[in-house]
C-alpha atoms as a PDB file:
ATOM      1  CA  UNK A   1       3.270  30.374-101.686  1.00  0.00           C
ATOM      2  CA  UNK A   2       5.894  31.047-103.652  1.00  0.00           C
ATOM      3  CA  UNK A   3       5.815  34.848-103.584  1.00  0.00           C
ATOM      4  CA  UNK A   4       2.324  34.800-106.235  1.00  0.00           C
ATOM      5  CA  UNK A   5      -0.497  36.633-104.893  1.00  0.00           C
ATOM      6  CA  UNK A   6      -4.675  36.428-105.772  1.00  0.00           C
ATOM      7  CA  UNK A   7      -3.495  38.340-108.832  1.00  0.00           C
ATOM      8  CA  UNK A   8      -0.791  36.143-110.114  1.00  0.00           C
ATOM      9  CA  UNK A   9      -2.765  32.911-109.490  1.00  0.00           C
ATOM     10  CA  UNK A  10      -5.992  33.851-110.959  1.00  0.00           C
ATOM     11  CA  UNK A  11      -3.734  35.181-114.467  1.00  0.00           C
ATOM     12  CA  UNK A  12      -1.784  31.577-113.988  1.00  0.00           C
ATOM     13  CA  UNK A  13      -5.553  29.620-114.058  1.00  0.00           C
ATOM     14  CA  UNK A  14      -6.880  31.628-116.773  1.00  0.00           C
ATOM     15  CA  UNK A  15      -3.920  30.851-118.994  1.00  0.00           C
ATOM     16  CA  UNK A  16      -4.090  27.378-117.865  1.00  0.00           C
ATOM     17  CA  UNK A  17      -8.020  27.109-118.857  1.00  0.00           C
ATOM     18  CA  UNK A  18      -7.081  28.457-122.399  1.00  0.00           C
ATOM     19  CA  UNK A  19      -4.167  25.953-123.030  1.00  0.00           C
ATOM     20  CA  UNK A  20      -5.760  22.757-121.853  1.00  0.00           C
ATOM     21  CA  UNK A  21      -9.260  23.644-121.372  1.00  0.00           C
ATOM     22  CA  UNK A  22     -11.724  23.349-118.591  1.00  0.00           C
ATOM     23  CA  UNK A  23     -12.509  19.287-119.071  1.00  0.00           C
ATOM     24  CA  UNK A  24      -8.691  18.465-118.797  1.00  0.00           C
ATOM     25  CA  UNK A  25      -7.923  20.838-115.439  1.00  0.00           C
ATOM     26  CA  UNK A  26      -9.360  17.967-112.928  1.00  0.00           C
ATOM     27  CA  UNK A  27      -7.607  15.338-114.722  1.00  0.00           C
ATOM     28  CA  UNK A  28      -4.053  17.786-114.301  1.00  0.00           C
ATOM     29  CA  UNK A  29      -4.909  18.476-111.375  1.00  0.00           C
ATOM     30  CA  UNK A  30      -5.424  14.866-110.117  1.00  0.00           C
ATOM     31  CA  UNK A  31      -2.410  13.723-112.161  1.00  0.00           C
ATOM     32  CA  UNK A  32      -0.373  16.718-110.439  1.00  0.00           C
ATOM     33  CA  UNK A  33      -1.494  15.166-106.960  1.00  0.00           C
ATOM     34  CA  UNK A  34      -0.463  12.161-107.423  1.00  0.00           C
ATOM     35  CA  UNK A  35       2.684  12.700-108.291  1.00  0.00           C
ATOM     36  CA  UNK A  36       3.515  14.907-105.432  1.00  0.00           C
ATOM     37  CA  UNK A  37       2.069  12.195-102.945  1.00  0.00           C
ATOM     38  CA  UNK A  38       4.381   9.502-104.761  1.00  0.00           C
ATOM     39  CA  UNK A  39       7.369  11.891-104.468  1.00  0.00           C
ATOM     40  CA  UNK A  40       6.990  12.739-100.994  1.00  0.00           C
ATOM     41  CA  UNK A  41       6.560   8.812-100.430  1.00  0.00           C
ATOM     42  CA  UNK A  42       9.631   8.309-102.126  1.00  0.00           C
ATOM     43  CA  UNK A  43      11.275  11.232-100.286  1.00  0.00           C
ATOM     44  CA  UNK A  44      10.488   9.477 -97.206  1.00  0.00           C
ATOM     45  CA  UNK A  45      11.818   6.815 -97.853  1.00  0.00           C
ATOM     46  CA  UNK A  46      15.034   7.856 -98.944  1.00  0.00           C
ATOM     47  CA  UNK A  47      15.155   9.128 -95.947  1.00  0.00           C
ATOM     48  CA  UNK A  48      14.521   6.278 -93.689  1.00  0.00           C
ATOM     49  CA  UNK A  49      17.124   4.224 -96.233  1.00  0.00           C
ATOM     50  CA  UNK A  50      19.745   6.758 -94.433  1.00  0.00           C
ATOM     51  CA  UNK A  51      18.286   6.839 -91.270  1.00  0.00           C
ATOM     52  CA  UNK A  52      18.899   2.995 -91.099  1.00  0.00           C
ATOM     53  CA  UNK A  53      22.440   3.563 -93.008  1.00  0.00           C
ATOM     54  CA  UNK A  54      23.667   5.651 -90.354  1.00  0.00           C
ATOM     55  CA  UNK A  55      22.635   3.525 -87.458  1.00  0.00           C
ATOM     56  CA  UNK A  56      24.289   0.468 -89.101  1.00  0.00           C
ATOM     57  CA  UNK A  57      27.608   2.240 -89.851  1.00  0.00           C
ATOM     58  CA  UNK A  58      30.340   1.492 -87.320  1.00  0.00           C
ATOM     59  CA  UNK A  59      31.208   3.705 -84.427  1.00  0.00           C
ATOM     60  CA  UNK A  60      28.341   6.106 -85.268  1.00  0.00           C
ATOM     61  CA  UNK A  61      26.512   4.413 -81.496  1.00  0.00           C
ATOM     62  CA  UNK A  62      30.026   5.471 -79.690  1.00  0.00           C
ATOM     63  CA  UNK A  63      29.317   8.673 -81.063  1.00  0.00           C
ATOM     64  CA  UNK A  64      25.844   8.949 -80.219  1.00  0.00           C
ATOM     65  CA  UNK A  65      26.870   7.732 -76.421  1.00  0.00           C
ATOM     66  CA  UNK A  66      29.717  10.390 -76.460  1.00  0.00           C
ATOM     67  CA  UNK A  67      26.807  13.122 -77.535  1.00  0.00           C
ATOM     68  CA  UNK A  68      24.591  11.685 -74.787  1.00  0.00           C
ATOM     69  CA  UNK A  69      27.023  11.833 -72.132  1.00  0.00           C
ATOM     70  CA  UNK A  70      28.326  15.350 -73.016  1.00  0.00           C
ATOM     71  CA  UNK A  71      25.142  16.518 -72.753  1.00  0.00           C
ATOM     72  CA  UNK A  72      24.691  14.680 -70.036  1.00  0.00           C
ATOM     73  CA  UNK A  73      27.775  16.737 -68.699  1.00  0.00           C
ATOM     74  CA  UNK A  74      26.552  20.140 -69.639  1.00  0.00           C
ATOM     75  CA  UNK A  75      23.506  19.480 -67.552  1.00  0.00           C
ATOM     76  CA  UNK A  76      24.675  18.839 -64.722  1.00  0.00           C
ATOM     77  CA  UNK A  77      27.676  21.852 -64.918  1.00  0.00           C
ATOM     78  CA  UNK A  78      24.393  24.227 -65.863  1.00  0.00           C
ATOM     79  CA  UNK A  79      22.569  22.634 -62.559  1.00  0.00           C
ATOM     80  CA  UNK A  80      25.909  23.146 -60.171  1.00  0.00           C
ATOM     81  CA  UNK A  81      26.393  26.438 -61.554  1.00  0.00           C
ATOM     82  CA  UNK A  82      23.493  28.132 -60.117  1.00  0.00           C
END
């Protein structure tokens, strides 16, 4: 996790409890979560966004059916070579 061992985490929590005290750590914490689940949401939907892009773009099926049958190709030249 980041290269920060039992040590470095436990000195990281105790500053933590001594800036924002112990009541306000869940409500961080919670906050913190959050906002990692909504960025990963958002992440993944950027992601899909391009996913869809891509397929829409022209010429970017031919290419996908040239991949296919190359690979296509390279099977069969692995299965006659042996």
């Amino acid at each position: 996790m980041f290269g920060f061992g039992a040590p470095e985490l436990l000195v990281i929590l105790f500053i933590a409890i001594l800036v924002f005290g112990g009541k306000k750590l869940p409500e961080i914490g919670a906050g913190l979560g959050k906002a990692i689940g909504s960025f990963k949401k958002e992440i993944g939907e950027v992601e899909e966004a391009g996913r869809d892009l891509k397929k829409s773009l022209p010429g970017v099926q031919d290419v996908e059916e040239v991949k296919e049958t190359i690979k296509k190709a390279r099977d069969m030249s692995r299965t006659l070579g042996r």
